[in-house]
Protein backbone atom coordinates (compact mmCIF):
# COMPACT_ATOMS: atom_id res chain seq x y z
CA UNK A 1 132.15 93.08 84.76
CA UNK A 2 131.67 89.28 83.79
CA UNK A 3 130.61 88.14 80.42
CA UNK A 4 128.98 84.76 79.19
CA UNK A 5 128.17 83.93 75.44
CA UNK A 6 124.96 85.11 73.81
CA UNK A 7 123.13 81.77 72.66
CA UNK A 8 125.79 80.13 69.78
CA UNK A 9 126.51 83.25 68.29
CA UNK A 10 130.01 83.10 70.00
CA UNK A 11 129.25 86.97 70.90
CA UNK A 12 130.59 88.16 74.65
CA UNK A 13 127.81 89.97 76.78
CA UNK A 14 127.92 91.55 79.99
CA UNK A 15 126.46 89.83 82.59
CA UNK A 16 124.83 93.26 83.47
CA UNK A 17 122.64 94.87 80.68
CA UNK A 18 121.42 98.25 80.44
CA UNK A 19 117.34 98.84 79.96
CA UNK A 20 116.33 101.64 78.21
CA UNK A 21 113.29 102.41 78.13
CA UNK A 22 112.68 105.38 80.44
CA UNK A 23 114.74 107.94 78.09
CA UNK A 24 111.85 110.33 76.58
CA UNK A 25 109.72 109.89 79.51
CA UNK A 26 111.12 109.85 82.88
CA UNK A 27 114.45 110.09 81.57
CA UNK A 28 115.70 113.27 79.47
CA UNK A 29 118.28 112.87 76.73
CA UNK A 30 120.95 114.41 78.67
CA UNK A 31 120.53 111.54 81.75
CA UNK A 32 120.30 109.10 79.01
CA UNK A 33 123.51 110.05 77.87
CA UNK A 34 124.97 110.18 81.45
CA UNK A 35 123.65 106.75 82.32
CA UNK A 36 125.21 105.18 79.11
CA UNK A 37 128.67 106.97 79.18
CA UNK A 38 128.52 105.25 82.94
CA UNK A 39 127.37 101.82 81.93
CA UNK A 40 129.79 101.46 79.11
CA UNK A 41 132.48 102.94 81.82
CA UNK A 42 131.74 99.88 83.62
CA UNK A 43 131.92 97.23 81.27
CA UNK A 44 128.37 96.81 80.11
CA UNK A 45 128.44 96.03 76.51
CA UNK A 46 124.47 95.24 76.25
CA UNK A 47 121.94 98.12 75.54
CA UNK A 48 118.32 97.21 74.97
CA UNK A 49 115.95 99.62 73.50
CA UNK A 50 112.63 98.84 71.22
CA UNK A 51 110.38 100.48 68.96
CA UNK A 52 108.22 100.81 71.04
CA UNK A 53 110.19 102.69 73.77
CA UNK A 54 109.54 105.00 75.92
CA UNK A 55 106.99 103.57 78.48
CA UNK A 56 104.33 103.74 79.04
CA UNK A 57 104.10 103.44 75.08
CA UNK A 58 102.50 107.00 73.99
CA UNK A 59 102.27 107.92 70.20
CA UNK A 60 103.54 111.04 70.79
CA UNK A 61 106.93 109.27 72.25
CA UNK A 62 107.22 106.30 70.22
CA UNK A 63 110.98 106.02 69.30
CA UNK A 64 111.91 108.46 71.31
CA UNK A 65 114.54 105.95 73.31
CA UNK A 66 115.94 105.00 70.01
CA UNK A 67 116.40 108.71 69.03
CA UNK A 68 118.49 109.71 72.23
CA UNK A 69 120.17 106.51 72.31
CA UNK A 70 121.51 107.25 68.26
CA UNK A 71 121.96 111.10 69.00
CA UNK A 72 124.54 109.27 71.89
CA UNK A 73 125.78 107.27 69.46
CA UNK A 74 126.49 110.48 66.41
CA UNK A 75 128.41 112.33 69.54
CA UNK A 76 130.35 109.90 70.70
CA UNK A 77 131.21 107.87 67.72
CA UNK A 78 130.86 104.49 69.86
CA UNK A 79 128.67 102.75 68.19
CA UNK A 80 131.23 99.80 67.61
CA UNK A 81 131.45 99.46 71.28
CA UNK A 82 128.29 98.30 72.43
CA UNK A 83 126.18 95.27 71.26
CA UNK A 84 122.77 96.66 70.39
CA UNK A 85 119.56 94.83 70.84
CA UNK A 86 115.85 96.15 69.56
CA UNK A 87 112.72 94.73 68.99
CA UNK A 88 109.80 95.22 66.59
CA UNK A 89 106.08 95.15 68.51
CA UNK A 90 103.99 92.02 67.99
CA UNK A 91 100.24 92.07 67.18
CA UNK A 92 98.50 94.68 68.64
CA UNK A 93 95.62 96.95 69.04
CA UNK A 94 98.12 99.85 69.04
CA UNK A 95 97.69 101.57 65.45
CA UNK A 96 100.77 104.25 65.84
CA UNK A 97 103.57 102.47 65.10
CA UNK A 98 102.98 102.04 61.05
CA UNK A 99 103.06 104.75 59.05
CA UNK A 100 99.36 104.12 57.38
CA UNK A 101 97.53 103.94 60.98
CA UNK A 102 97.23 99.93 60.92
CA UNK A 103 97.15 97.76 63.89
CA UNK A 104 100.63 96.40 64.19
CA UNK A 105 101.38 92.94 62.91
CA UNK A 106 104.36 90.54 62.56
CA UNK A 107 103.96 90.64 58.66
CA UNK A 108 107.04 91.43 55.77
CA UNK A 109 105.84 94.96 55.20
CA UNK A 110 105.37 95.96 58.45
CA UNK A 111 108.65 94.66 59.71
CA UNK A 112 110.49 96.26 57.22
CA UNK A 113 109.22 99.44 58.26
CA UNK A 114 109.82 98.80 61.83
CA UNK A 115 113.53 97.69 61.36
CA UNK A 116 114.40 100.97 59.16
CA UNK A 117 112.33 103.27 61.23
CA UNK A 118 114.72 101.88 64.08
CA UNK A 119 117.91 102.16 62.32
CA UNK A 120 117.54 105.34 61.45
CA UNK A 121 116.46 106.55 64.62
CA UNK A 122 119.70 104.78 66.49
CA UNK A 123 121.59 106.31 63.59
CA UNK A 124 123.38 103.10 62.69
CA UNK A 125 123.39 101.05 60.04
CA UNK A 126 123.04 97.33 61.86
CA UNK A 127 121.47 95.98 64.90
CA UNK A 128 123.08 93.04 66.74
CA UNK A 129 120.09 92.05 67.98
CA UNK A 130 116.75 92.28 66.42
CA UNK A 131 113.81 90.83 68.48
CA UNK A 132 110.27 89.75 68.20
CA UNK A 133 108.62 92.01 71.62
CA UNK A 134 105.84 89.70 71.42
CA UNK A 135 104.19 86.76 69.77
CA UNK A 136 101.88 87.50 66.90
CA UNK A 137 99.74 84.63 68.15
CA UNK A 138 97.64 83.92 71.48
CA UNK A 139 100.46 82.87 73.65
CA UNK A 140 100.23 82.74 77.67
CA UNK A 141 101.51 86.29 78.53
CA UNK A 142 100.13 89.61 79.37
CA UNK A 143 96.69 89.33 80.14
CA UNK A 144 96.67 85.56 80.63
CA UNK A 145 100.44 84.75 81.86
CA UNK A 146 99.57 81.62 84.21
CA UNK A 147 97.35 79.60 81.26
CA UNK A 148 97.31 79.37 77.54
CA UNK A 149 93.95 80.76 76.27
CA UNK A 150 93.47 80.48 72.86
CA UNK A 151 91.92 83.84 70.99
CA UNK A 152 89.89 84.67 67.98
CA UNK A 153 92.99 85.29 65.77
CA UNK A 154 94.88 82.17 67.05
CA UNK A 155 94.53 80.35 64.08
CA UNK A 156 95.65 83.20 62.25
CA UNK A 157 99.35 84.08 64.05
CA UNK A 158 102.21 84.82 61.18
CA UNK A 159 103.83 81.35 60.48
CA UNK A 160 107.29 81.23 61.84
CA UNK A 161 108.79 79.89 58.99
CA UNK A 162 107.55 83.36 56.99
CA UNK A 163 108.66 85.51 59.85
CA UNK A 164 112.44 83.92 60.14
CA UNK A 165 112.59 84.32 56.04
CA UNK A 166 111.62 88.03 56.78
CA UNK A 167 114.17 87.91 59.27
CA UNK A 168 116.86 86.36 56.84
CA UNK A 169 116.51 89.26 53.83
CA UNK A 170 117.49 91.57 56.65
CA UNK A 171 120.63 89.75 57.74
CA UNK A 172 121.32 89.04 54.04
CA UNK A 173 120.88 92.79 54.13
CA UNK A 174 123.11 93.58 56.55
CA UNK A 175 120.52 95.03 59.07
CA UNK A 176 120.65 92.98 61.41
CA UNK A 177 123.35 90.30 62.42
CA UNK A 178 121.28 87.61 65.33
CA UNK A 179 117.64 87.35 66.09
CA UNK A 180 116.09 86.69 69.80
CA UNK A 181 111.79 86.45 70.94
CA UNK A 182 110.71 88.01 73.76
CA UNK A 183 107.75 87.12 76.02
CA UNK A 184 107.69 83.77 74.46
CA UNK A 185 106.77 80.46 75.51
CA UNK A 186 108.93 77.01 75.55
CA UNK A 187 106.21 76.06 72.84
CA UNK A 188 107.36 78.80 70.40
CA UNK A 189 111.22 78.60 71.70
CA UNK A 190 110.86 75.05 70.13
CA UNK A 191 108.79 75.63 66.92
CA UNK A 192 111.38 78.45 66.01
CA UNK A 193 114.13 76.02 66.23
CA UNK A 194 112.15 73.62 64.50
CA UNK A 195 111.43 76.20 61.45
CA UNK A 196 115.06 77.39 61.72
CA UNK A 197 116.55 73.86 61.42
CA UNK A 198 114.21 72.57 58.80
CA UNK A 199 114.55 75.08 56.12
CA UNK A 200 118.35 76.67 57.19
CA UNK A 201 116.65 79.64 58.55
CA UNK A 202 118.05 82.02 61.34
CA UNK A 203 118.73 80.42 64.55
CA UNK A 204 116.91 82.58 68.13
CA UNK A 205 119.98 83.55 70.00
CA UNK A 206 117.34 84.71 73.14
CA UNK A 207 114.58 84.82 75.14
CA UNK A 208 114.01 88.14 76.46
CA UNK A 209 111.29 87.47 79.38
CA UNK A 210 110.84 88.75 82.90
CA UNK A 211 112.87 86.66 85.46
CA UNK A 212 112.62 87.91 89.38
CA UNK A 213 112.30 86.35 92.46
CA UNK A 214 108.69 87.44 92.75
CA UNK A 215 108.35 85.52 89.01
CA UNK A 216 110.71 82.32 88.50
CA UNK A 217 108.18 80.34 85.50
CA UNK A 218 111.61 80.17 83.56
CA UNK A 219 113.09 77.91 85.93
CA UNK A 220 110.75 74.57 84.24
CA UNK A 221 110.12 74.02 80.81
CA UNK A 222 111.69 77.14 79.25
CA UNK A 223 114.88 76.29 81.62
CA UNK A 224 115.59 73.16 80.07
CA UNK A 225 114.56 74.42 76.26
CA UNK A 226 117.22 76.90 76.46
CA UNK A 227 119.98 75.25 78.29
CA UNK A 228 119.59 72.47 75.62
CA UNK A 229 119.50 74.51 72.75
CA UNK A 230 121.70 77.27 73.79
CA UNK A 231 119.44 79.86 73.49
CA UNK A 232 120.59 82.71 76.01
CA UNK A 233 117.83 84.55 78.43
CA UNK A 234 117.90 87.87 78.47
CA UNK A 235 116.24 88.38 81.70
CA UNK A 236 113.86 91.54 82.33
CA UNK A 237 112.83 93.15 85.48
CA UNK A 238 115.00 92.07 87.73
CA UNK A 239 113.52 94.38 90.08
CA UNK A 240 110.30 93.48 89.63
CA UNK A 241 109.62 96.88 88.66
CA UNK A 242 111.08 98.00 91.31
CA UNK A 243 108.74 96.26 94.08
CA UNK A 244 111.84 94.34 95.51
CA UNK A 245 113.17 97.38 96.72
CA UNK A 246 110.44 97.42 98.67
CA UNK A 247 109.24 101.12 97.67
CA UNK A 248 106.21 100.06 97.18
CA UNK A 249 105.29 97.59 100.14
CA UNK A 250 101.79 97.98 101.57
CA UNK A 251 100.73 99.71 98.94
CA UNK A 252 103.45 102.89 99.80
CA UNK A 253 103.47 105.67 96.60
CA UNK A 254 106.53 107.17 96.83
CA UNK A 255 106.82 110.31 94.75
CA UNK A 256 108.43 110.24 91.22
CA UNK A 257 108.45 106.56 91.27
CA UNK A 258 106.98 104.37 88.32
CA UNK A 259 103.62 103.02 89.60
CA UNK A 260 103.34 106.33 91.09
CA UNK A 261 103.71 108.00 87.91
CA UNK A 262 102.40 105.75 85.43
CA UNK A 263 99.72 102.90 87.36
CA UNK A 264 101.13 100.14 85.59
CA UNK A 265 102.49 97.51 88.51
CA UNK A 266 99.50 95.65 88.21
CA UNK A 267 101.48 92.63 87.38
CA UNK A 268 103.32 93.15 90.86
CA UNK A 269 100.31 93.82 92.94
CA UNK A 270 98.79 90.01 92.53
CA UNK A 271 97.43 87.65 95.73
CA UNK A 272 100.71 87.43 97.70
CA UNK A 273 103.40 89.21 95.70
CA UNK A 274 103.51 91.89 99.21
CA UNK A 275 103.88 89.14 101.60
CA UNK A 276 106.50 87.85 98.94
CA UNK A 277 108.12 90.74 99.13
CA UNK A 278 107.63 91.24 103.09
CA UNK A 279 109.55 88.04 103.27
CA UNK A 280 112.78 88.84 100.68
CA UNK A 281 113.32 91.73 102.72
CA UNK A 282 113.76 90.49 105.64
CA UNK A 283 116.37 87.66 103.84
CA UNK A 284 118.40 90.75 102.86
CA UNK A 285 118.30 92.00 106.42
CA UNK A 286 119.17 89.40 107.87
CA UNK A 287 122.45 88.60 105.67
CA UNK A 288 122.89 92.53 105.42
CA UNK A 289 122.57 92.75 101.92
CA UNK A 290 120.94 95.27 99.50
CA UNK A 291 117.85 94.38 98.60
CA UNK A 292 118.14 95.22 95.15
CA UNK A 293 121.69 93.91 94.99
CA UNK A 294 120.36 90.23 96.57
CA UNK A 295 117.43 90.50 93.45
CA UNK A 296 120.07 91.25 90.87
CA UNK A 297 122.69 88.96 92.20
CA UNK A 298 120.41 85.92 92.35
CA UNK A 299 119.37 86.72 88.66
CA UNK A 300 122.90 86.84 87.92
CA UNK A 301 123.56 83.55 89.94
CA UNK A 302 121.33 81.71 86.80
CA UNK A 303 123.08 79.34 84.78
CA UNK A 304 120.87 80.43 81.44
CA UNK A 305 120.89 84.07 82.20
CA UNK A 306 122.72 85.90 79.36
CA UNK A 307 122.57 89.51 80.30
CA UNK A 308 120.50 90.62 83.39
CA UNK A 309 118.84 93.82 82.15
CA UNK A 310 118.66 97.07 85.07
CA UNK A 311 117.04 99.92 84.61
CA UNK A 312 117.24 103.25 86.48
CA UNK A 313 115.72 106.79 86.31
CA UNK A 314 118.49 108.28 88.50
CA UNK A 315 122.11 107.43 88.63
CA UNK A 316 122.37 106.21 92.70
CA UNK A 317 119.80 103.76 91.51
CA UNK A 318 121.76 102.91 88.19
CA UNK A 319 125.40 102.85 90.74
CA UNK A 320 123.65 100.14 92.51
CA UNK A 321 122.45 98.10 90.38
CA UNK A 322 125.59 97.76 88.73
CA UNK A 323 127.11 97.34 91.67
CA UNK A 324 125.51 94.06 92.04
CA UNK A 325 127.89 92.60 89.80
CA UNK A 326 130.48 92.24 92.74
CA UNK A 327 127.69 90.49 94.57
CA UNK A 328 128.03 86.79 94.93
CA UNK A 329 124.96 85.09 97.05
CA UNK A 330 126.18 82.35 99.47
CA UNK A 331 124.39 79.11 100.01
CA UNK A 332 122.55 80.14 103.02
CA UNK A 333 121.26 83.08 101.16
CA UNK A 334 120.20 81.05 98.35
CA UNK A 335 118.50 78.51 100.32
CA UNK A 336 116.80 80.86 102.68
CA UNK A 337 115.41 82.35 98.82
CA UNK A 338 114.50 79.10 97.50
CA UNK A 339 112.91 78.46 100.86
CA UNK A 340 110.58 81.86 100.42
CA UNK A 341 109.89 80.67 96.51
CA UNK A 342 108.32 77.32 98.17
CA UNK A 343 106.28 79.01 100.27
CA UNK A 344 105.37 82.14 98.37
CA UNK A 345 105.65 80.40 94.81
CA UNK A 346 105.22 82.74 91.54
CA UNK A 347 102.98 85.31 92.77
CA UNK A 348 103.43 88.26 89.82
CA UNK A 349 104.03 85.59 86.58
């Protein structure tokens, strides 16, 4: 395994992160615990989970990936060896998550709940890494991830400044120890910092935000914000949700599989991302590579990549992904890639 520093935290990270959030859905506790005894086997020191966990988010499974991975944690009494990241949801429509049936929010209250509703369902007393899922503002993601549209509750987003004092009590606390965003813009990368800086607030360690070859919008402005401000990505479907494996060309449904199951690769089914696709493959054929090992290793190849977060629901897929570790791309490979992203662009953003 290889390891690079999270952010300035001085922390070491695998290169290699395990995703979570398939345990309580597609993933029983027992393969949970079978896919983390094999990650940690292998070096991977990184486990990302969230409240919101498993997907797609249900009330009736809410937590449940933080339960199995803190019943893991009670058996094997390793909780010291893995660097544990979480998030709390952003503003949403989604009224399950607090206790009293209210639309979640970034606000003091609600956070509070979230982070000790997630520490006691890890069964821990810290998290390493406590992250913001989303932005409590209209920010240029989800629905609307090529433009910034502003919404009716723009004007009304939770000031950061309030948010990274919330954040503070709970370090002060001792409930968390570094704080990261996730599906954030270079916009509020920079504003945090500002906030942080201004009034000796907590620093963002990380991004956590999809980075594939079928989606590459890091590579421009948030590139350069967190190579200059050392603020580590934490890159997300690396897979693409799996449609760089090519599963799911042409519209193919293979049983047991994710859009299969659940209907949610809309983000992957865009203008172009099969033709995309159609063209990556036939890179890894040609070099006689994996394609899932060429989409991880060029993730891995990215100078502000942190941890590279894989996810698997069985453990050949989970074998291989990790296996892309030992994977370095070659020029040629690289170019012929770059030469696809010219042509094909950003066609699932």
């Amino acid at each position: 395994m290889q390891y690079r520093k999270l952010g300035r935290t001085g922390i070491d990270i695998s290169l290699i992160g395990l995703g979570t959030m398939t345990y309580g859905q597609q993933n029983s506790e027992a393969e949970g615990f079978e896919q983390m005894d094999y990650a940690l086997e292998r070096g991977i020191n990184v486990f990302d989970t969230s409240e919101l966990y498993s997907i797609p988010p249900l009330p009736e499974t809410q937590g449940s990936t933080e339960r199995i991975i803190g019943a893991w944690f009670k058996e094997r009494g390793n909780r010291d060896k893995v660097i544990l990241a979480t998030k709390a949801v952003g503003r949403s429509v989604m009224t399950w998550f607090r206790a009293d049936g209210s639309p979640a929010r970034i606000t003091r209250a609600q956070l509070t709940e979230a982070i000790d509703g997630s520490l006691q369902r890890l069964q821990t007393d810290y998290i390493d890494l406590y992250q913001l899922h989303w932005p409590d503002r209209a920010a240029p993601f989800g629905a609307n991830p090529t433009r910034y549209i502003p919404a009716e509750f723009d004007g009304d987003g939770a000031p950061m400044h309030e948010t990274l004092a919330i954040l503070q009590d709970f370090v002060t606390a001792g409930k968390i120890r570094h704080i990261g965003v996730s599906n954030e813009s270079a916009w509020g990368v920079m504003r945090f910092i500002g906030e942080s800086n201004t009034r000796k607030l907590p620093r963002i360690a990380s991004i956590q935000n999809a980075y594939n070859l079928l989606n590459r919008t890091f590579d421009t402005a948030l590139a350069e914000v967190c190579q200059r401000e050392r603020v580590s990505l934490i890159a997300y479907s690396p897979l693409a949700q799996g449609f760089l494996t090519g599963k799911y060309l042409d519209g193919a449904r293979p049983p047991g599989a994710r859009s299969t199951l659940f209907d949610r690769g809309q983000r992957y089914e865009r203008p172009g991302a099969n033709d995309a696709v159609r063209d990556y493959l036939a890179i890894a054929a040609q070099f006689g590579l994996d394609p899932s090992q060429m989409a991880i290793a060029f993730v891995n190849a990215q100078p502000f990549v942190a941890t590279n977060l894989i996810g698997a629901t069985t453990m050949a897929q989970l074998k291989t992904n990790i296996a892309a570790i030992d994977l370095t791309l070659p020029p040629e490979v690289l170019t012929a890639l770059d030469a696809v992203h010219q042509l094909r662009g950003n066609p699932a953003p």
